[in-house]
C-alpha atoms as a PDB file:
ATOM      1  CA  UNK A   1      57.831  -0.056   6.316  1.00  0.00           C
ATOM      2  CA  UNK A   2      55.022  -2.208   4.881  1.00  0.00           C
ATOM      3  CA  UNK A   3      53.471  -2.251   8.480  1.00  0.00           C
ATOM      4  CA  UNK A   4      52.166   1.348   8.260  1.00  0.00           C
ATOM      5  CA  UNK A   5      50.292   1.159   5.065  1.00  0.00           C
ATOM      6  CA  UNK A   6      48.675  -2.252   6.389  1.00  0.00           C
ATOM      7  CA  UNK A   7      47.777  -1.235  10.176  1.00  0.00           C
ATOM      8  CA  UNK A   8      45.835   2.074   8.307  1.00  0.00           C
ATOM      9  CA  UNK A   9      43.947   0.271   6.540  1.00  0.00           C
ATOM     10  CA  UNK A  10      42.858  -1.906   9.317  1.00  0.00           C
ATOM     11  CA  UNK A  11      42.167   1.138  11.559  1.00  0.00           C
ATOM     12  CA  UNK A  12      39.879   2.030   8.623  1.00  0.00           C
ATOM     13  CA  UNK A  13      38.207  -0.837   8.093  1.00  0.00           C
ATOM     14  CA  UNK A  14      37.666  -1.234  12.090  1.00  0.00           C
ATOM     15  CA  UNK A  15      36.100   2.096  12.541  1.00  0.00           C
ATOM     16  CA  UNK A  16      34.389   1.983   9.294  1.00  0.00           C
ATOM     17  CA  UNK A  17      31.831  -0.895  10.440  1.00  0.00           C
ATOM     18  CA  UNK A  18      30.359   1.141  13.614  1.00  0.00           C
ATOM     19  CA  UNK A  19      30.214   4.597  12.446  1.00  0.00           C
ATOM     20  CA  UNK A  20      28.192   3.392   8.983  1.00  0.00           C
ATOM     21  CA  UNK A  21      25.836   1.713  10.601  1.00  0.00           C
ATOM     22  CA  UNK A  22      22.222   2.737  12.311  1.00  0.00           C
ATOM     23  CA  UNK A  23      22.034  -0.162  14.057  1.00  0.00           C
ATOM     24  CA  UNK A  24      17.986  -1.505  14.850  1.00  0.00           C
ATOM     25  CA  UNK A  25      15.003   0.154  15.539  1.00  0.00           C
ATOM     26  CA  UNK A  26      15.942   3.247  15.018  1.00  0.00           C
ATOM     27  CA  UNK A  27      13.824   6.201  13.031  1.00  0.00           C
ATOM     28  CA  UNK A  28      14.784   5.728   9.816  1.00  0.00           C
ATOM     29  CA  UNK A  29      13.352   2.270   9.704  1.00  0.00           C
ATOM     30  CA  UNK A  30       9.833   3.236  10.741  1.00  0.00           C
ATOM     31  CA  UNK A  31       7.466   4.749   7.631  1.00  0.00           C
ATOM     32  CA  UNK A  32       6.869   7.697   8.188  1.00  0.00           C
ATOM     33  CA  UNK A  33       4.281   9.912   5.682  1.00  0.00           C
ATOM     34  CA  UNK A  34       4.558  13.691   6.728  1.00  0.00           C
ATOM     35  CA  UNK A  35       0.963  14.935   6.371  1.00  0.00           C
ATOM     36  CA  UNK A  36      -1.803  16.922   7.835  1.00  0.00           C
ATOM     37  CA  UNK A  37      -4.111  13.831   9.021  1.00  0.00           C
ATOM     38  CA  UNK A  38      -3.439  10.905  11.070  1.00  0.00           C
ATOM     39  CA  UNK A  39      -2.126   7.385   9.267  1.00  0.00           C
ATOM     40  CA  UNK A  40      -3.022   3.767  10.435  1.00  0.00           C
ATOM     41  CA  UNK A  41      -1.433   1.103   8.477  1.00  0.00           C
ATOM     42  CA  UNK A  42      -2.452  -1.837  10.925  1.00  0.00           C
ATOM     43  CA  UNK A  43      -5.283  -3.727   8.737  1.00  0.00           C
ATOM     44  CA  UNK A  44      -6.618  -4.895   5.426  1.00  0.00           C
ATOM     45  CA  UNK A  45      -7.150  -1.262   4.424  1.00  0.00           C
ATOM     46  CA  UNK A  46      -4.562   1.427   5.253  1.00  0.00           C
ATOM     47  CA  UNK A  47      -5.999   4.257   6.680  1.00  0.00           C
ATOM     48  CA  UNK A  48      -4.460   7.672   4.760  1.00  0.00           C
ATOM     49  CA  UNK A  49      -4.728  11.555   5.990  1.00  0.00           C
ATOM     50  CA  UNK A  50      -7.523  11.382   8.045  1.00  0.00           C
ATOM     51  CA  UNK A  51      -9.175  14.106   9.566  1.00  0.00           C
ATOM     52  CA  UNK A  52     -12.303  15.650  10.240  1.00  0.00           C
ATOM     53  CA  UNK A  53     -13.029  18.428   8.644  1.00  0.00           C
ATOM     54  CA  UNK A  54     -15.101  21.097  10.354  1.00  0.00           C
ATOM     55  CA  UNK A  55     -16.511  24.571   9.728  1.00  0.00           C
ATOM     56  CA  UNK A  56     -19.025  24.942  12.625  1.00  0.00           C
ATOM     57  CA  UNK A  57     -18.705  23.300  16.005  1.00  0.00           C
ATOM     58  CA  UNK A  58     -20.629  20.375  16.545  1.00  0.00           C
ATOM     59  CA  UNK A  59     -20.364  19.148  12.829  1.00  0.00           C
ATOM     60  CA  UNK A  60     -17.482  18.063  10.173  1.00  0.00           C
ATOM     61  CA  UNK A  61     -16.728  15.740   7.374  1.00  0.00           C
ATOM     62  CA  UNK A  62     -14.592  12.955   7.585  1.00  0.00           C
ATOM     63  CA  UNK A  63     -11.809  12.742   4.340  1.00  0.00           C
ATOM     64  CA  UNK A  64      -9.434  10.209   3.801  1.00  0.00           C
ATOM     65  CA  UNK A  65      -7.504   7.993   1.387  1.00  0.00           C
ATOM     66  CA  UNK A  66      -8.142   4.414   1.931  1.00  0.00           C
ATOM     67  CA  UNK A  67      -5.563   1.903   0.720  1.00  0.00           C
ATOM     68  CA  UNK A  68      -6.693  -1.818   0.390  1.00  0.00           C
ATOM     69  CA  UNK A  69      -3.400  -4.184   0.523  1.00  0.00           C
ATOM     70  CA  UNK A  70      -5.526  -7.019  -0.319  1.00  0.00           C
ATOM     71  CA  UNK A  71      -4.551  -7.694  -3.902  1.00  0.00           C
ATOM     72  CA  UNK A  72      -7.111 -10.398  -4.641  1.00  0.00           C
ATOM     73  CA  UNK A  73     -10.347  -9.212  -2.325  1.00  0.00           C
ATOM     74  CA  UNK A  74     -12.486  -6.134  -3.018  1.00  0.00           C
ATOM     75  CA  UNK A  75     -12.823  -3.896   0.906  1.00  0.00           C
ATOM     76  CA  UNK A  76     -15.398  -1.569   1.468  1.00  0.00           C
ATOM     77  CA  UNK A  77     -15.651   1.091   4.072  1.00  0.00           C
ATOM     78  CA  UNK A  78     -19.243   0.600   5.829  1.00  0.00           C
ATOM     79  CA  UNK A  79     -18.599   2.830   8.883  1.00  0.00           C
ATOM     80  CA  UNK A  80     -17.434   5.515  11.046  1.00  0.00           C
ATOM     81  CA  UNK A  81     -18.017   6.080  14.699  1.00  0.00           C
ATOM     82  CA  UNK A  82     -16.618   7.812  17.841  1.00  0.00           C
ATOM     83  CA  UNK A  83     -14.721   5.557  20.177  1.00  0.00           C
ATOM     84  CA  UNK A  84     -13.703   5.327  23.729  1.00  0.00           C
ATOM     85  CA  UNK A  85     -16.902   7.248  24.816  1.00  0.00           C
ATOM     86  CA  UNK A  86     -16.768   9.753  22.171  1.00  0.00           C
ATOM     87  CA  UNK A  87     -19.819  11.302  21.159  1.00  0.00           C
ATOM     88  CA  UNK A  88     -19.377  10.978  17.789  1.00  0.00           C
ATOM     89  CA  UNK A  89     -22.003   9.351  15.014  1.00  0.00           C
ATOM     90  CA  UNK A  90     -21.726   9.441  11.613  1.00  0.00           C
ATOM     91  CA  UNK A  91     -24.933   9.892   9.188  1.00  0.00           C
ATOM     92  CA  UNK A  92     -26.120   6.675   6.965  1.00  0.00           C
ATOM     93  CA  UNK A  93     -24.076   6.415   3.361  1.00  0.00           C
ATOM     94  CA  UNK A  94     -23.974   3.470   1.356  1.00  0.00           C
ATOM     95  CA  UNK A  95     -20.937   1.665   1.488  1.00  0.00           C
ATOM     96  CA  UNK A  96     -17.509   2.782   0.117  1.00  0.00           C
ATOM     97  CA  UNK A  97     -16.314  -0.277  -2.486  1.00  0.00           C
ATOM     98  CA  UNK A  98     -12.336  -0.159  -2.403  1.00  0.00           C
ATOM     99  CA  UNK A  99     -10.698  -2.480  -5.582  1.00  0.00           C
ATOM    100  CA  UNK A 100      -8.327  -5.360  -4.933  1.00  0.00           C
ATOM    101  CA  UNK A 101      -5.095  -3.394  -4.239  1.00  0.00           C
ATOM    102  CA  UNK A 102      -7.127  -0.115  -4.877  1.00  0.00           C
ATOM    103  CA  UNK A 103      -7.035   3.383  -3.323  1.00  0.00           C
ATOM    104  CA  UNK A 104     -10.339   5.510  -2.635  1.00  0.00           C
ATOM    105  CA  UNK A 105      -9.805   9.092  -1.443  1.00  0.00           C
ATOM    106  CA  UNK A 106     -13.097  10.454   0.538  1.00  0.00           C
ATOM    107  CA  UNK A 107     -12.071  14.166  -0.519  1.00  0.00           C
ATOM    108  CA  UNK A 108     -12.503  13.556  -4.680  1.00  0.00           C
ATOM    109  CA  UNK A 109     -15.129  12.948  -5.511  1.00  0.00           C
ATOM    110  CA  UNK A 110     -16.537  13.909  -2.113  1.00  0.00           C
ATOM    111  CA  UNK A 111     -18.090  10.955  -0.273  1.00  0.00           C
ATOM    112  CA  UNK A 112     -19.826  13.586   2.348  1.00  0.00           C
ATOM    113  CA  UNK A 113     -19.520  11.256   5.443  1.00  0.00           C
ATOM    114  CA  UNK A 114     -21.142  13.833   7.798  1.00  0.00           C
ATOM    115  CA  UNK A 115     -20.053  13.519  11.468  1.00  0.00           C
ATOM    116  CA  UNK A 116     -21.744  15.307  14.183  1.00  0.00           C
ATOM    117  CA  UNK A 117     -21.058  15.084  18.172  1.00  0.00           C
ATOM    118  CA  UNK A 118     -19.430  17.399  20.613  1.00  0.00           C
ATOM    119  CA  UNK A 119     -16.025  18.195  18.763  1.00  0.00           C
ATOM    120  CA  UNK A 120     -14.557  21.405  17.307  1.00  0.00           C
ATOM    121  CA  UNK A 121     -11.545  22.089  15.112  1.00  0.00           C
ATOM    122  CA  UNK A 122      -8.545  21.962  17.034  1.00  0.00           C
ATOM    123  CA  UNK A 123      -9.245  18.563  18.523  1.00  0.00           C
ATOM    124  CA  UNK A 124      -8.508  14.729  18.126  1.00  0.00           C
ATOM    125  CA  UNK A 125     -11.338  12.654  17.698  1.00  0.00           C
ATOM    126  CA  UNK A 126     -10.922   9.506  18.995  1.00  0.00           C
ATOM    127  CA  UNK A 127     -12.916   7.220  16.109  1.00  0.00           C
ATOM    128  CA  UNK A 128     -13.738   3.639  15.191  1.00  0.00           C
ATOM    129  CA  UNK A 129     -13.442   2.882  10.884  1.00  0.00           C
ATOM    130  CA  UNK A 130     -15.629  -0.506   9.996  1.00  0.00           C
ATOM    131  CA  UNK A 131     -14.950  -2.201   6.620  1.00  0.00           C
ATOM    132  CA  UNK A 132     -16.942  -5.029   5.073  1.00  0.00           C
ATOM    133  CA  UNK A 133     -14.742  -7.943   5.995  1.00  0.00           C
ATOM    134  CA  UNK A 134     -15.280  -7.073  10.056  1.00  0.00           C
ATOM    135  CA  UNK A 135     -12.439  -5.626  10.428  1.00  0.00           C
ATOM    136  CA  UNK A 136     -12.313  -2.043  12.610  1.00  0.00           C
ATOM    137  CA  UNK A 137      -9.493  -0.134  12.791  1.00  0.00           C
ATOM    138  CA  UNK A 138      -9.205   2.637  15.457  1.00  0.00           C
ATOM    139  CA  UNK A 139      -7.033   5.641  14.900  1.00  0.00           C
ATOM    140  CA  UNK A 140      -7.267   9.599  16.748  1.00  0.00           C
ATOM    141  CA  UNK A 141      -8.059  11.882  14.408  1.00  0.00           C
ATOM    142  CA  UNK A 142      -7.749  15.577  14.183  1.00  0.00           C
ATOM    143  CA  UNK A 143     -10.327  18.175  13.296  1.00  0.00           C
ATOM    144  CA  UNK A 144      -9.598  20.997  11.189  1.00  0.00           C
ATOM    145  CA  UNK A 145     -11.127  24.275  10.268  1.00  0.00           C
ATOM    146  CA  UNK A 146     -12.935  24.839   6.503  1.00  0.00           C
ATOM    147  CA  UNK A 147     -11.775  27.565   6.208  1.00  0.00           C
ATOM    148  CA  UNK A 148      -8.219  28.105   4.643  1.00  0.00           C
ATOM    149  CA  UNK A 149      -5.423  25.519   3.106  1.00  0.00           C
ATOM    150  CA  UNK A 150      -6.003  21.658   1.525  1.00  0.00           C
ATOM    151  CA  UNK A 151      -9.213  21.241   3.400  1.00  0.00           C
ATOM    152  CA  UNK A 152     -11.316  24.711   2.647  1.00  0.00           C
ATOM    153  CA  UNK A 153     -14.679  23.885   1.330  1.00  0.00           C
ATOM    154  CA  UNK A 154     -14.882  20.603   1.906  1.00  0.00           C
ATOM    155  CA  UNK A 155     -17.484  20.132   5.052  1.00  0.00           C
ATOM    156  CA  UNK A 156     -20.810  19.150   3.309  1.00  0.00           C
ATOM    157  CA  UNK A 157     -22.547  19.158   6.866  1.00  0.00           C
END
């Protein structure tokens, strides 16, 4: 009579182990940051919610946070381009200092990094981001309208 007590709790031990586990790899591993611009967490500086911000065709504003991991060395973003053939150029700003372990979002204050090229909201810009230690990080972007939600008002081209 013991027996049946014992050989249950063995069955629930042995189907316990499987059906608790996610195994490797799988989605909930992975970070995952639900928002309206793209992430790239690849280099020194994590590269938060960007997007281009456009309210006539031909001409946007890029925002984003900026994240440097780098707890002991100041970043600073120096750059934005259009990659893979994209014409995209940015106009001249002085560059963006980011603290050791700091975060600098474009948006407030406004930096006003002024893109032009052929885009228009509704697409993905493919674009280059320099920093100061040499480092470029390239990440697809999208580009969004001025004119409603988070990003209304903020295209100072």
């Amino acid at each position: 009579m013991q027996l049946r007590p014992l050989a249950t709790a063995a069955a629930v031990l042995a189907l316990a182990v499987p059906l608790t586990s996610c195994g490797f790899d799988y989605a909930t591993e992975r970070d995952y940051t639900p928002a309206g611009g793209a992430n790239n967490r690849s280099g020194d500086v994590d590269i938060l919610s960007a997007v281009v911000v456009s309210a006539a065709e031909g001409s946007g504003t890029f925002v984003a946070s900026l994240s440097n991991n780098e707890v002991d060395a100041e970043q600073s973003f120096t750059g934005v381009s259009g990659d893979e053939g994209a014409d995209v150029t940015a106009a001249d700003f002085d560059p963006i200092p980011i603290a050791p372990g700091g975060l600098v979002n474009l948006a407030d204050p406004a930096a006003d990094i002024v893109l032009t090229g052929d885009f228009a909201a509704g697409d993905f810009l493919p674009l280059a981001v320099d920093f100061g230690n040499g480092e470029r990080v390239l990440i697809e972007v999208p580009v969004v309208a001025d004119d409603f939600g988070y990003w209304e008002g903020m295209d100072a081209s």
